[in-house]
C-alpha atoms as a PDB file:
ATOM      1  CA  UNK A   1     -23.245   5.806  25.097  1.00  0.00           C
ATOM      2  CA  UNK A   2     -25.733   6.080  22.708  1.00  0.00           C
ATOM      3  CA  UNK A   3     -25.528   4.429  19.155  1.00  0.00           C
ATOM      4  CA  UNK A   4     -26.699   6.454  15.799  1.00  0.00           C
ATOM      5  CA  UNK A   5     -28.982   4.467  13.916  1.00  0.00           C
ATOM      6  CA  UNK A   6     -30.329   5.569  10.420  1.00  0.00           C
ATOM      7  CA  UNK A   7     -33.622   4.880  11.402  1.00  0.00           C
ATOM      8  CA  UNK A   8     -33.744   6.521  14.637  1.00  0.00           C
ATOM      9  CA  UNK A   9     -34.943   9.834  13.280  1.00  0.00           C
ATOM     10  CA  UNK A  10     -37.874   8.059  11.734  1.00  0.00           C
ATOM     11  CA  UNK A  11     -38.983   5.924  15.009  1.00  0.00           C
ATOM     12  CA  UNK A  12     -38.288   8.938  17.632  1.00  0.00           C
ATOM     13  CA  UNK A  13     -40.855  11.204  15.521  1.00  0.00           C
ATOM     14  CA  UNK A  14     -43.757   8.254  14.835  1.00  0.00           C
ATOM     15  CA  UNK A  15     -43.452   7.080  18.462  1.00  0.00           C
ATOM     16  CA  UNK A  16     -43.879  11.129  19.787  1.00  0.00           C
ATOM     17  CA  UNK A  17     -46.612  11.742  17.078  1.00  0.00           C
ATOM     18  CA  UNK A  18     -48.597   8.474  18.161  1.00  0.00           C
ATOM     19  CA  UNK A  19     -48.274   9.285  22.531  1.00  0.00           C
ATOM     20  CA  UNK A  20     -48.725  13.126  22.329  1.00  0.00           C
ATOM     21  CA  UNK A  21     -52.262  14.888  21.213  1.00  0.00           C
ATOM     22  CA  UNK A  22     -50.728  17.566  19.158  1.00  0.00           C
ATOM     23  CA  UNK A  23     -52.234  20.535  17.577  1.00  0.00           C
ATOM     24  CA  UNK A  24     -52.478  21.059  14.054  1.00  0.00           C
ATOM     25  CA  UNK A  25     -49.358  23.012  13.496  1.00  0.00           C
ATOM     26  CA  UNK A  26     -47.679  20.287  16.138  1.00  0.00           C
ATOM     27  CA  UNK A  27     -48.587  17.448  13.305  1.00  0.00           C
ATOM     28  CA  UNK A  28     -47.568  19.407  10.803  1.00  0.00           C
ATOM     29  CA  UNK A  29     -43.977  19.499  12.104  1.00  0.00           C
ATOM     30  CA  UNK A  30     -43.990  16.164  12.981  1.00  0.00           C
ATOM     31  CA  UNK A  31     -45.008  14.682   9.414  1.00  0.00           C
ATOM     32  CA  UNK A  32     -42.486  17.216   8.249  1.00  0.00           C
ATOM     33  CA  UNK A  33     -39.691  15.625  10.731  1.00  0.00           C
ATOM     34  CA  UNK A  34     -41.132  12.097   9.517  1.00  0.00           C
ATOM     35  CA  UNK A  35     -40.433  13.401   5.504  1.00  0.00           C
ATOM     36  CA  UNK A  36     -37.210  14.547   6.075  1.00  0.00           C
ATOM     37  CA  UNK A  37     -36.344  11.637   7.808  1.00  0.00           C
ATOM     38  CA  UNK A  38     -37.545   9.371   4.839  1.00  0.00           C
ATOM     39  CA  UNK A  39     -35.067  11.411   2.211  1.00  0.00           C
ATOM     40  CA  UNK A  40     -32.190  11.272   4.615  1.00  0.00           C
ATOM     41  CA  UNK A  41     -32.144   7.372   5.067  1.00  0.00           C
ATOM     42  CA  UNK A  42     -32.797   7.389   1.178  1.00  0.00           C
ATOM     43  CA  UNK A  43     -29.935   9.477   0.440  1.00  0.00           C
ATOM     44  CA  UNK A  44     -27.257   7.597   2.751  1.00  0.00           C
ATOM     45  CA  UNK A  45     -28.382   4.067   2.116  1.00  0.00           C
ATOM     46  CA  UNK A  46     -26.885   5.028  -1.827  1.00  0.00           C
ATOM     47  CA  UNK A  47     -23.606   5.330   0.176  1.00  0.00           C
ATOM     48  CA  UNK A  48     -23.469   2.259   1.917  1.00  0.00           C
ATOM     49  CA  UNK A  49     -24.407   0.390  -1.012  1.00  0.00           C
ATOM     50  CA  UNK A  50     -22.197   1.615  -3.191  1.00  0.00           C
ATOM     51  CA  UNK A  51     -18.764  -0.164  -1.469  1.00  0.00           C
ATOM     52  CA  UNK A  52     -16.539  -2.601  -3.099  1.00  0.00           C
ATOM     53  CA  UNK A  53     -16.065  -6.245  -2.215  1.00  0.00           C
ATOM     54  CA  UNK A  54     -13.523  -8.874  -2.869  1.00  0.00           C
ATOM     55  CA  UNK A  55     -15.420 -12.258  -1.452  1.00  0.00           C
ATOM     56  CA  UNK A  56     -12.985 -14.902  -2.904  1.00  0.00           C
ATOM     57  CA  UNK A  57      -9.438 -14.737  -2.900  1.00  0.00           C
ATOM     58  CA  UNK A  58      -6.204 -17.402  -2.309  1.00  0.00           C
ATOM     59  CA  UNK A  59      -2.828 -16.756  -1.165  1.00  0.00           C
ATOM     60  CA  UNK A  60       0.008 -16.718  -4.004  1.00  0.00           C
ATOM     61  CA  UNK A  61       3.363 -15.061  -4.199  1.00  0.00           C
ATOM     62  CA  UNK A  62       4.290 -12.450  -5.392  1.00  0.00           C
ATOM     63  CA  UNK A  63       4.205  -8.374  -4.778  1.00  0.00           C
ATOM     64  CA  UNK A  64       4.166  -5.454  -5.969  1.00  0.00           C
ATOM     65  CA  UNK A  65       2.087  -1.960  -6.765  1.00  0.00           C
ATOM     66  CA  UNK A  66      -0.218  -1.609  -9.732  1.00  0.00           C
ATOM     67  CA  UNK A  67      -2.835   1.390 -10.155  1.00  0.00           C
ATOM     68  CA  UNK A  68      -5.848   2.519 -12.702  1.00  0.00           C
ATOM     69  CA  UNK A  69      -8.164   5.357 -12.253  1.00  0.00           C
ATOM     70  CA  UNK A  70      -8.794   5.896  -8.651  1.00  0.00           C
ATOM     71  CA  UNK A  71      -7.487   2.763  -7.335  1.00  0.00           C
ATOM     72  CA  UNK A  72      -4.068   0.835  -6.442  1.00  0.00           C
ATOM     73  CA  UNK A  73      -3.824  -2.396  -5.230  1.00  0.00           C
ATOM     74  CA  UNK A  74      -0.155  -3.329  -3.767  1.00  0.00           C
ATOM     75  CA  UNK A  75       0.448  -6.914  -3.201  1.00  0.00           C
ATOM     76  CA  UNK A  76       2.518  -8.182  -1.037  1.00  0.00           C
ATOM     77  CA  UNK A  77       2.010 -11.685   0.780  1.00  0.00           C
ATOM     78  CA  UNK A  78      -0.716 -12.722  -1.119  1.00  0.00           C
ATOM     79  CA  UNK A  79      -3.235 -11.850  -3.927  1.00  0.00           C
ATOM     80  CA  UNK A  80      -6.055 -12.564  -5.642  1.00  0.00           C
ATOM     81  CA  UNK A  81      -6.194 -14.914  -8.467  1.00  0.00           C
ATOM     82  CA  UNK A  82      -9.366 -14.888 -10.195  1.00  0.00           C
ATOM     83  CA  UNK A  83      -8.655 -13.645 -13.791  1.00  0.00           C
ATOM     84  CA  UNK A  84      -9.645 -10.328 -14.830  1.00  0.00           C
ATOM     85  CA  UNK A  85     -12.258  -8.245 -13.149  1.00  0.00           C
ATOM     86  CA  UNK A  86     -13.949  -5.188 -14.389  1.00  0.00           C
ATOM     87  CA  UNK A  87     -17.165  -2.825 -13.557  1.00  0.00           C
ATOM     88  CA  UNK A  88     -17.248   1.293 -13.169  1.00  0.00           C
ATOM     89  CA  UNK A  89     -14.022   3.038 -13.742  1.00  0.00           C
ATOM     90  CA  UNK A  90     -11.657   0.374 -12.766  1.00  0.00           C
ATOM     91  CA  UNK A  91     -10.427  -2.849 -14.031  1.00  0.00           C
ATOM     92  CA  UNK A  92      -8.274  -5.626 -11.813  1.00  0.00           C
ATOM     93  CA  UNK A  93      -6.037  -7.545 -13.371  1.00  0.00           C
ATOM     94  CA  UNK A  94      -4.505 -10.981 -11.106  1.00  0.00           C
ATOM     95  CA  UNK A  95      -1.732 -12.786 -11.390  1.00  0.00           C
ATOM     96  CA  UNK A  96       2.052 -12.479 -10.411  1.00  0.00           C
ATOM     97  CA  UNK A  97       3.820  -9.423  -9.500  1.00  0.00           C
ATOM     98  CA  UNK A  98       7.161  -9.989 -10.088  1.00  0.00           C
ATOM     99  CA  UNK A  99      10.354  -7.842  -9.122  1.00  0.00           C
ATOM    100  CA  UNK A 100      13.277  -8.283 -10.512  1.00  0.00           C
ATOM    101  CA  UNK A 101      16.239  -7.269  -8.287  1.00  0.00           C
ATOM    102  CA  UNK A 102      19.798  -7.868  -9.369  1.00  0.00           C
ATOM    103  CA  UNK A 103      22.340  -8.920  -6.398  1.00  0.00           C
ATOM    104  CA  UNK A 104      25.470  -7.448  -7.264  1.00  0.00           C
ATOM    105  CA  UNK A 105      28.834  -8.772  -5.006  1.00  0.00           C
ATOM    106  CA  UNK A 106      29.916  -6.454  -2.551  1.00  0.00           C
ATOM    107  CA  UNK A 107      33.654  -6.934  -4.735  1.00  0.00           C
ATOM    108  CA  UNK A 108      31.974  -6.006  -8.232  1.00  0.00           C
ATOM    109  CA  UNK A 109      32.904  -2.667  -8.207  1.00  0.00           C
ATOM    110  CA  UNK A 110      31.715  -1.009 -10.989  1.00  0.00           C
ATOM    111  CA  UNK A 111      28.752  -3.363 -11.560  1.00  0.00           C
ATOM    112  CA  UNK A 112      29.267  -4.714 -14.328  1.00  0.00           C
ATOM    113  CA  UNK A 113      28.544  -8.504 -12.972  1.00  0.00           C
ATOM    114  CA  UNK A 114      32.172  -9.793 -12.444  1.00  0.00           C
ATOM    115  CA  UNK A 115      34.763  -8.818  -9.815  1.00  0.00           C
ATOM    116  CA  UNK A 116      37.626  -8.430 -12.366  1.00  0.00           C
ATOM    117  CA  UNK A 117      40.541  -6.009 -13.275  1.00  0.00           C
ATOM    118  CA  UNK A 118      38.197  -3.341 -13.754  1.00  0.00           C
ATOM    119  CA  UNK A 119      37.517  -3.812 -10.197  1.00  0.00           C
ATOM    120  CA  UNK A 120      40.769  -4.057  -8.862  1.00  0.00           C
ATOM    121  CA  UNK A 121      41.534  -0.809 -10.899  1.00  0.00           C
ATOM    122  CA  UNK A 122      39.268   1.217  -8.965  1.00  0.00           C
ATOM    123  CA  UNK A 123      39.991  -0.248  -5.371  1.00  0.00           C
ATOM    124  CA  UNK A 124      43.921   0.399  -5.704  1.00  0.00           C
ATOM    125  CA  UNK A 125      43.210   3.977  -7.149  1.00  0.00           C
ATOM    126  CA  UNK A 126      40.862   4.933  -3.752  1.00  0.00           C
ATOM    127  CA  UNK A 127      42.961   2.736  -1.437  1.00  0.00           C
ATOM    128  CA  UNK A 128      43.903   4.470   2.049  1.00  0.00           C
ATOM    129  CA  UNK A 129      41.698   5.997   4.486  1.00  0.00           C
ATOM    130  CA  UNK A 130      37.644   6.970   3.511  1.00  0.00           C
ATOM    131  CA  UNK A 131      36.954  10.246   4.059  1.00  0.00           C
ATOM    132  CA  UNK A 132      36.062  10.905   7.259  1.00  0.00           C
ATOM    133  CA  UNK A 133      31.688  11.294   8.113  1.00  0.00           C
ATOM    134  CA  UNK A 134      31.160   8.788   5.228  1.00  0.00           C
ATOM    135  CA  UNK A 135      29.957   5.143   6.015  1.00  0.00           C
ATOM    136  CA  UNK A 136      32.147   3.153   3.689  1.00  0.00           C
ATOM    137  CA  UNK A 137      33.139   4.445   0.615  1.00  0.00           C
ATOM    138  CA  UNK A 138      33.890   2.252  -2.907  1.00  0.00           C
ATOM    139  CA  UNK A 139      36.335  -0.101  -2.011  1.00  0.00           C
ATOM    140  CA  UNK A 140      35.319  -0.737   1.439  1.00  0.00           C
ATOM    141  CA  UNK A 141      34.188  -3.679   0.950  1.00  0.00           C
ATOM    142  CA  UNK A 142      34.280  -5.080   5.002  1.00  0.00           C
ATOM    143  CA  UNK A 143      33.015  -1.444   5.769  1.00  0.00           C
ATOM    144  CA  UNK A 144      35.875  -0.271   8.303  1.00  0.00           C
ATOM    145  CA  UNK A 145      36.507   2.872   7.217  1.00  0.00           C
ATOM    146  CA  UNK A 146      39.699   1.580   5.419  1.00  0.00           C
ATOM    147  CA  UNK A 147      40.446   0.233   1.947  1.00  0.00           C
ATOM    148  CA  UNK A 148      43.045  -2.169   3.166  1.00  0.00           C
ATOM    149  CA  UNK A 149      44.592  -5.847   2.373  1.00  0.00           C
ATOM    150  CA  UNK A 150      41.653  -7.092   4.347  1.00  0.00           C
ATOM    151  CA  UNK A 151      39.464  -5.973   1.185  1.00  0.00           C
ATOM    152  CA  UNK A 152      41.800  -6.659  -1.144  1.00  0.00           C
ATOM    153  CA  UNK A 153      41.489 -10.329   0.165  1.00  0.00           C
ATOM    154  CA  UNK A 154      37.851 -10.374  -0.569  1.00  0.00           C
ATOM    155  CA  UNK A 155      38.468  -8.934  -4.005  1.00  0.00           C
ATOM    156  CA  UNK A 156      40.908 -11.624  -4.970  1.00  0.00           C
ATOM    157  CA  UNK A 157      38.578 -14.404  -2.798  1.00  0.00           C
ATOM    158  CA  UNK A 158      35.595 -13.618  -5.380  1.00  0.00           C
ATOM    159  CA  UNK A 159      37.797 -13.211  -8.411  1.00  0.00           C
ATOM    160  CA  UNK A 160      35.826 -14.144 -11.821  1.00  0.00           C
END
């Protein structure tokens, strides 16, 4: 297998021009080969140099998704926590993601943070049988396809 180097353009043509007598049009094409060779390492070295680079970074908590411009960084596990960071088009904030997620009790009904009369309201109004294809339906609360005394146990069990 043969490996592409960017130079390899540059050392095939010097080596042939140096071990072959060529004519003139011969060295004409070669020096031309050896030019074009020249712009095209210039050109793609700009590429390569132009990449970004975090070299420092510690592991905190956190997560989450935050964006600007072109880029979006979505932390997870860990993140970087080196203050604010800016150059080009983009800036990078650090610090804590935080989500906020509310755990609502399988029993609170309606959501409203307490398993109360409000609750029990709309249990005994869909008691019976869920419709059938549906996984659970409100008032199911030990998801068996019933809205029974078994959830109306767990209703009064977490009763505010």
């Amino acid at each position: 297998m043969r490996v592409f180097h960017p130079f390899s353009f540059l050392s095939t043509n010097v080596v042939f021009m140096l071990n072959q007598k060529l004519s003139k049009k011969g060295r004409c094409m070669c020096i031309h080969g050896v030019f074009v060779s020249l712009v095209a390492v210039l050109v793609l070295s700009e590429n390569v140099l132009a990449q970004y680079d975090i070299t420092n970074s510690t592991q905190s908590g956190g997560g989450g998704n935050s964006s600007g411009g072109t880029f979006a960084l979505v932390g997870t596990i860990g993140q970087a926590v080196t203050g604010p960071i800016q150059g080009g088009a983009f800036q990078f904030l650090s610090g804590y993601l935080a989500n906020e997620c509310i755990v609502y009790e399988p029993t609170d009904l309606n959501l409203d943070g307490e398993t109360n009369a409000a609750d029990l309201g709309e249990f005994l109004l869909n008691w019976g049988e869920c419709p059938s294809g549906t996984l659970g339906c409100s008032g199911d609360i030990n998801y068996d396809s019933h809205i029974d005394a078994a959830d109306l146990g767990l209703i009064l069990l977490n009763w505010e």
